[in-house]
Protein backbone atom coordinates (compact mmCIF):
# COMPACT_ATOMS: atom_id res chain seq x y z
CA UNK A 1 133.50 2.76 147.07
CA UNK A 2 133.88 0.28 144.54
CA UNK A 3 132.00 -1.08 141.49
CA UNK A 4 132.40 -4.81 141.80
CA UNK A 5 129.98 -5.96 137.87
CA UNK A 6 131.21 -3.40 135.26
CA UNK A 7 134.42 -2.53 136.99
CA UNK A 8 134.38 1.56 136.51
CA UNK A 9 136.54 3.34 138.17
CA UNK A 10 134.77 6.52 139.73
CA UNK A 11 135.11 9.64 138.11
CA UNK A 12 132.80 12.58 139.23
CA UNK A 13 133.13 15.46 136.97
CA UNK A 14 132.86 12.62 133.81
CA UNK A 15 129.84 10.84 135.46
CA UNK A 16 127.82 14.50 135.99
CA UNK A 17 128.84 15.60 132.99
CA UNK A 18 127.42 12.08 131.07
CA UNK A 19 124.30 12.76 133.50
CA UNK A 20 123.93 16.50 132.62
CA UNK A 21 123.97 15.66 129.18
CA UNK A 22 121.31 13.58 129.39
CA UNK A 23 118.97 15.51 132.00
CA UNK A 24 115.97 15.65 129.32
CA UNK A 25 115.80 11.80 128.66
CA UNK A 26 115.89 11.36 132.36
CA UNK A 27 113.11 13.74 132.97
CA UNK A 28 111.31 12.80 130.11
CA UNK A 29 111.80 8.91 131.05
CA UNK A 30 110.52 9.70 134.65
CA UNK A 31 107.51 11.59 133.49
CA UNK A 32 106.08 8.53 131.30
CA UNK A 33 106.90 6.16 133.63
CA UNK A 34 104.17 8.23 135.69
CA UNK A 35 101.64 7.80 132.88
CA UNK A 36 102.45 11.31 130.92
CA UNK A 37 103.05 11.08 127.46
CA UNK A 38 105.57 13.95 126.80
CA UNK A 39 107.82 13.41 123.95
CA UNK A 40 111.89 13.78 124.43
CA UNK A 41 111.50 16.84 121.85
CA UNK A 42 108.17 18.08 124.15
CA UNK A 43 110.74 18.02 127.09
CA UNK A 44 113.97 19.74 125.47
CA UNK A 45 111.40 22.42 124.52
CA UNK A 46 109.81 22.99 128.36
CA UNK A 47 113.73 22.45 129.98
CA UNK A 48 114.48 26.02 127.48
CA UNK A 49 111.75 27.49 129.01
CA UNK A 50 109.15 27.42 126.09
CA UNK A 51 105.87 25.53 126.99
CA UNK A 52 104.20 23.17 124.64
CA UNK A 53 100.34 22.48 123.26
CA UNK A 54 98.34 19.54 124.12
CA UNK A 55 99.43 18.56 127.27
CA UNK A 56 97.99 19.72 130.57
CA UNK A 57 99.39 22.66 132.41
CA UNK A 58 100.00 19.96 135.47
CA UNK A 59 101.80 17.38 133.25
CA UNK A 60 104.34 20.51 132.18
CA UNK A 61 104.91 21.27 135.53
CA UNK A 62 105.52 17.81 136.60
CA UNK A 63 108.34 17.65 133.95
CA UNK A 64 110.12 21.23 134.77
CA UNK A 65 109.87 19.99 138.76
CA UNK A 66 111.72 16.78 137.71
CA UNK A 67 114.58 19.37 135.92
CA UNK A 68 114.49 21.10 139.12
CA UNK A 69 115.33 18.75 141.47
CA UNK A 70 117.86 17.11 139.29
CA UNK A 71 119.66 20.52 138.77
CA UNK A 72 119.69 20.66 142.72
CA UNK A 73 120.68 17.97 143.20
CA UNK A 74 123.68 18.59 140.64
CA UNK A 75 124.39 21.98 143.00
CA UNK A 76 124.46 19.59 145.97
CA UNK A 77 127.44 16.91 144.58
CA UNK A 78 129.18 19.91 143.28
CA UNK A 79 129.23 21.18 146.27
CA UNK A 80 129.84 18.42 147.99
CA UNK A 81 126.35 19.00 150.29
CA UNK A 82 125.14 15.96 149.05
CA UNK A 83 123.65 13.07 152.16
CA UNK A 84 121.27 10.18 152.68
CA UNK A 85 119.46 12.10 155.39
CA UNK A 86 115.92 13.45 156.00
CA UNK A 87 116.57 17.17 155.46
CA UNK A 88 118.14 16.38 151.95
CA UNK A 89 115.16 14.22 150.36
CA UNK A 90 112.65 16.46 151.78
CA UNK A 91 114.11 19.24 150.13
CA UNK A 92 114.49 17.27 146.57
CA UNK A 93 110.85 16.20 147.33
CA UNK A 94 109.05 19.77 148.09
CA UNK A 95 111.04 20.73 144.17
CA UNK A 96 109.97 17.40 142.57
CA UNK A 97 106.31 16.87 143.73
CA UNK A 98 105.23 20.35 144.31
CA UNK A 99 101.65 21.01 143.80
CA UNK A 100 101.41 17.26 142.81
CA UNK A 101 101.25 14.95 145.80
CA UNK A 102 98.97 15.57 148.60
CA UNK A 103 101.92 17.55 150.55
CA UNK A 104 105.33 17.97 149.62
CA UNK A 105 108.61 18.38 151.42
CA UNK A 106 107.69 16.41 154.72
CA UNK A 107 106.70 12.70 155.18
CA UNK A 108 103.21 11.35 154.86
CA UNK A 109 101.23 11.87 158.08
CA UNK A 110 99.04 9.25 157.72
CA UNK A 111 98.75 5.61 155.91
CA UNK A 112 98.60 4.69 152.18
CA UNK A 113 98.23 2.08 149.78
CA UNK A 114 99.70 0.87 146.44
CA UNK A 115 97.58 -0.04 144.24
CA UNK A 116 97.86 -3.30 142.17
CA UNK A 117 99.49 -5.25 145.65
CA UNK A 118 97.72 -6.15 149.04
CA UNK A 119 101.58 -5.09 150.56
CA UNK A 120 100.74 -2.78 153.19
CA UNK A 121 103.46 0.02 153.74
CA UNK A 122 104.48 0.83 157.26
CA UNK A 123 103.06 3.29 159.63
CA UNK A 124 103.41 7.13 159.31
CA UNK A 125 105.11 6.93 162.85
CA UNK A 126 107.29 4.51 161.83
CA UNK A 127 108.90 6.28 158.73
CA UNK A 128 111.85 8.50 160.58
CA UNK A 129 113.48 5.07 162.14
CA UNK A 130 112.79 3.39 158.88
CA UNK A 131 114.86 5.88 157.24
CA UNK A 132 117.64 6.19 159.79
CA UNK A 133 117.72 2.04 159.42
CA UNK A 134 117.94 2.57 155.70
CA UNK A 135 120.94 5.15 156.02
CA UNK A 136 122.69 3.05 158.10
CA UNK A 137 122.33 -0.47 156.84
CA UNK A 138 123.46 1.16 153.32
CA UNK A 139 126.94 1.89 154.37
CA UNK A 140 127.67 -1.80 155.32
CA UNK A 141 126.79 -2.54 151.25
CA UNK A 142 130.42 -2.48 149.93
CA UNK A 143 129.55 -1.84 146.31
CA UNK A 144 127.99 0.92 145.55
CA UNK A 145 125.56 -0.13 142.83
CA UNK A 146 124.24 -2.35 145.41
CA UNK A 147 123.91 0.41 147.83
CA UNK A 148 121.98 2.67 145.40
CA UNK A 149 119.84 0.56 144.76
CA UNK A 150 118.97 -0.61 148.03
CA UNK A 151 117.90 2.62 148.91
CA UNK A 152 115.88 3.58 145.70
CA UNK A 153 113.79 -0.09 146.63
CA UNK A 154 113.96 0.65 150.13
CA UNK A 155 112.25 4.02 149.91
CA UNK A 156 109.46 2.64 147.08
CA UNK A 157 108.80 0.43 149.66
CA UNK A 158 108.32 2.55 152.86
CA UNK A 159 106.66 4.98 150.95
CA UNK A 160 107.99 7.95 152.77
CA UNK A 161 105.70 10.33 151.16
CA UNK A 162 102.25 10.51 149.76
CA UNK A 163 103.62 10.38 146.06
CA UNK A 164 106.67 10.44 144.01
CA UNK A 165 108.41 7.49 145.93
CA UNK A 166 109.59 6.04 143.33
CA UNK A 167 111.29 9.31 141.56
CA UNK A 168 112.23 9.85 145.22
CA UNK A 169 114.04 6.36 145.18
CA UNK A 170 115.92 7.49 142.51
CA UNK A 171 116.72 10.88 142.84
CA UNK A 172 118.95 9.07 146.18
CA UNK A 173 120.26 6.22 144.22
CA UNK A 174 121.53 8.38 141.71
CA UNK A 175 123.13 10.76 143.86
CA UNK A 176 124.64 8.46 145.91
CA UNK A 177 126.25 6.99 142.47
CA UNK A 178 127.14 10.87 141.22
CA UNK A 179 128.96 11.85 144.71
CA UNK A 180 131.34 8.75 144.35
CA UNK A 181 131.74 9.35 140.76
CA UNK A 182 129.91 6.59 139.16
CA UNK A 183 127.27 6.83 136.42
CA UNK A 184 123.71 7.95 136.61
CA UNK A 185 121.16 5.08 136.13
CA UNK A 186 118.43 5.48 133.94
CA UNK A 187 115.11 3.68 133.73
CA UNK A 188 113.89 4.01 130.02
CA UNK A 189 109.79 4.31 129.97
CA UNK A 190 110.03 1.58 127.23
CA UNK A 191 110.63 -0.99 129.55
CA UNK A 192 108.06 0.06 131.25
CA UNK A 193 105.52 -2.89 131.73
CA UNK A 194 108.58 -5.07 132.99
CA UNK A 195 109.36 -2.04 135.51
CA UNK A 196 105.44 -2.22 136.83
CA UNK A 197 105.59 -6.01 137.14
CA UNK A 198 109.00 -6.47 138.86
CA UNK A 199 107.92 -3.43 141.29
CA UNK A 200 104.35 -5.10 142.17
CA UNK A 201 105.96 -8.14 142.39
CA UNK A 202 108.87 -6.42 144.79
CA UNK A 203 106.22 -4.92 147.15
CA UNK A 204 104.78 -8.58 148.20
CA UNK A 205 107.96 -10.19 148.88
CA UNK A 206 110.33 -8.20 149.58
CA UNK A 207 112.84 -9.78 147.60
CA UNK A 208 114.91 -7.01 146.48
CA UNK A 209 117.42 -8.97 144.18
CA UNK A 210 115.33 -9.47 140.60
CA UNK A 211 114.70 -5.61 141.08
CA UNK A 212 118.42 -5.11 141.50
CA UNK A 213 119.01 -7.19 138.55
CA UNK A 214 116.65 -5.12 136.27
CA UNK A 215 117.85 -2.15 137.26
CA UNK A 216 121.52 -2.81 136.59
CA UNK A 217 120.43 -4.04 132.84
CA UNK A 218 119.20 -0.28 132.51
CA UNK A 219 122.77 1.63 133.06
CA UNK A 220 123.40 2.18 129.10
CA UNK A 221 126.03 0.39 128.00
CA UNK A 222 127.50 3.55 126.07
CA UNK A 223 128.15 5.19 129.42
CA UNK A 224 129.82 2.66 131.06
CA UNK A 225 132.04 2.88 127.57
CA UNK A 226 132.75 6.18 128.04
CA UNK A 227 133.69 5.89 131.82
CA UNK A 228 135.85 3.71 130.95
CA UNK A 229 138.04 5.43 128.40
CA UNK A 230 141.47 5.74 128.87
CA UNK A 231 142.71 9.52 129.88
CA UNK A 232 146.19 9.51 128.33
CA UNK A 233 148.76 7.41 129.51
CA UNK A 234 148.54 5.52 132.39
CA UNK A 235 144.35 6.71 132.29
CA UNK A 236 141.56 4.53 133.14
CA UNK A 237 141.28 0.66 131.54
CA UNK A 238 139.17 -0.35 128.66
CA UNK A 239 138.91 -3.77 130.12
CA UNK A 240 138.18 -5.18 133.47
C-alpha cells in the first residue's frame, strides 16, 4: 500500500506506538463528538481506572468502551488478526456500544433514520451485501488513505448498526491505516460543527470527496513529522 499526499512510508510498530500514545485524546475526541463533555484530564483519569464526578455513570462507560475497543483492536494488528469483515466489526462494536445502542455486536434488524437529512439508509436485508461490496471495492483503491476513508464514509452511510456508525467508521479506517503501518487519523471535537455539516451534507449526495478532504486536514501534522524521521543512515526521508 502506498500513501500517494504526504508521502510516508509505512511503519507499524512507529504508527501504533504514535496511536497508543495518544489513545485518551482519541477517546476523549470521539466521546464529544457524541455530545459528552468529558475533559482530556476527565478521560486520562477513567483510562487508570479511577471514575470521575459530574458526569453520568453512562457517559463514563461510553468513554472506557471506546478504550476498549481501541486496545482490541491494538491486540488484533499486533497480532496480525486484523480484517475488513463482518465478524471483526461486530466484535469491535458489541466492546464499543455496549449497553448504549439498541443492540450491540450484530447489525440492525430493522430500518433507521439520521436525523438532520431526509437520506434514507438502506434496508436491514440489504446490509451483509452492502458490506461485502464495501470490502471488496476497497481493495481496488490503490492508496490507502483513500481506502480508509472510503470505508469509514461508506459504513456512516449504510448505517450497519443502530448506533455508533460513525465511531464504527473509524475504528475500520484506522485499522486498516495501523495494519499497513500508516498513522492513526484523528477527528478533533473542535472541529466539530464543520464535521456535522460536511457529514449531513455527505448523507444527501453521496459525494464522498469534500468528506475525504476534511478528513485528511485532520491527520496532525506532528505525526506525519515523526513518521517521517530518518532512522539512521539510509532511514526514512524528511522530504517527499
Amino acid at each position: 500500500m502506498l500513501d500517494s499526499h504526504w508521502h510516508i512510508r509505512p511503519n507499524r510498530p512507529r504508527a501504533i506506538m504514535l496511536a497508543k500514545r495518544q489513545l485518551a485524546e482519541l477517546v476523549c475526541d470521539a466521546v464529544n463528538l457524541e455530545g459528552i463533555n468529558l475533559t482530556l484530564p476527565e478521560i486520562q483519569t477513567l483510562l487508570d481506572g479511577i471514575t470521575v464526578g459530574g458526569h453520568r455513570l453512562s457517559d463514563q462507560q461510553m468513554a472506557v468502551n471506546q478504550a476498549r475497543a481501541w486496545r482490541t483492536l491494538f491486540a488484533w494488528i499486533a497480532q496480525d488478526a486484523f480484517a475488513v469483515d463482518i465478524d471483526r466489526v461486530c466484535a469491535l462494536h458489541a466492546l464499543a456500544a455496549q449497553e448504549e445502542a439498541l443492540d450491540w455486536g450484530r447489525f440492525r434488524a430493522s430500518g433507521v433514520t439520521i436525523a438532520g437529512t431526509d437520506y434514507q439508509p438502506p434496508p436491514a436485508s440489504a446490509l451483509p451485501a452492502l458490506f461485502a461490496r464495501m470490502a471488496a471495492e476497497m481493495e481496488g483503491i490503490p492508496d490507502i488513505y483513500d481506502r480508509a476513508i472510503f470505508v469509514f464514509l461508506t459504513m456512516s452511510r449504510c448505517q450497519f448498526f443502530y448506533d455508533a456508525n460513525k465511531r464504527m467508521g473509524r475504528f475500520m479506517m484506522n485499522g486498516i491505516l495501523l495494519q499497513h503501518g500508516f498513522p492513526a487519523i484523528n477527528l478533533p471535537a473542535r472541529r466539530q460543527l464543520e464535521f456535522n455539516q460536511l457529514m449531513l451534507d455527505f448523507y444527501r449526495s453521496g459525494d464522498q470527496q469534500p468528506m475525504n478532504t476534511f478528513v485528511r486536514s485532520c491527520l496532525d501534522q506532528r505525526v506525519i513529522a515523526i513518521m517521517r524521521e530518518e532512522e539512521g543512515a539510509g532511514g526514512y526521508p524528511t522530504t517527499p
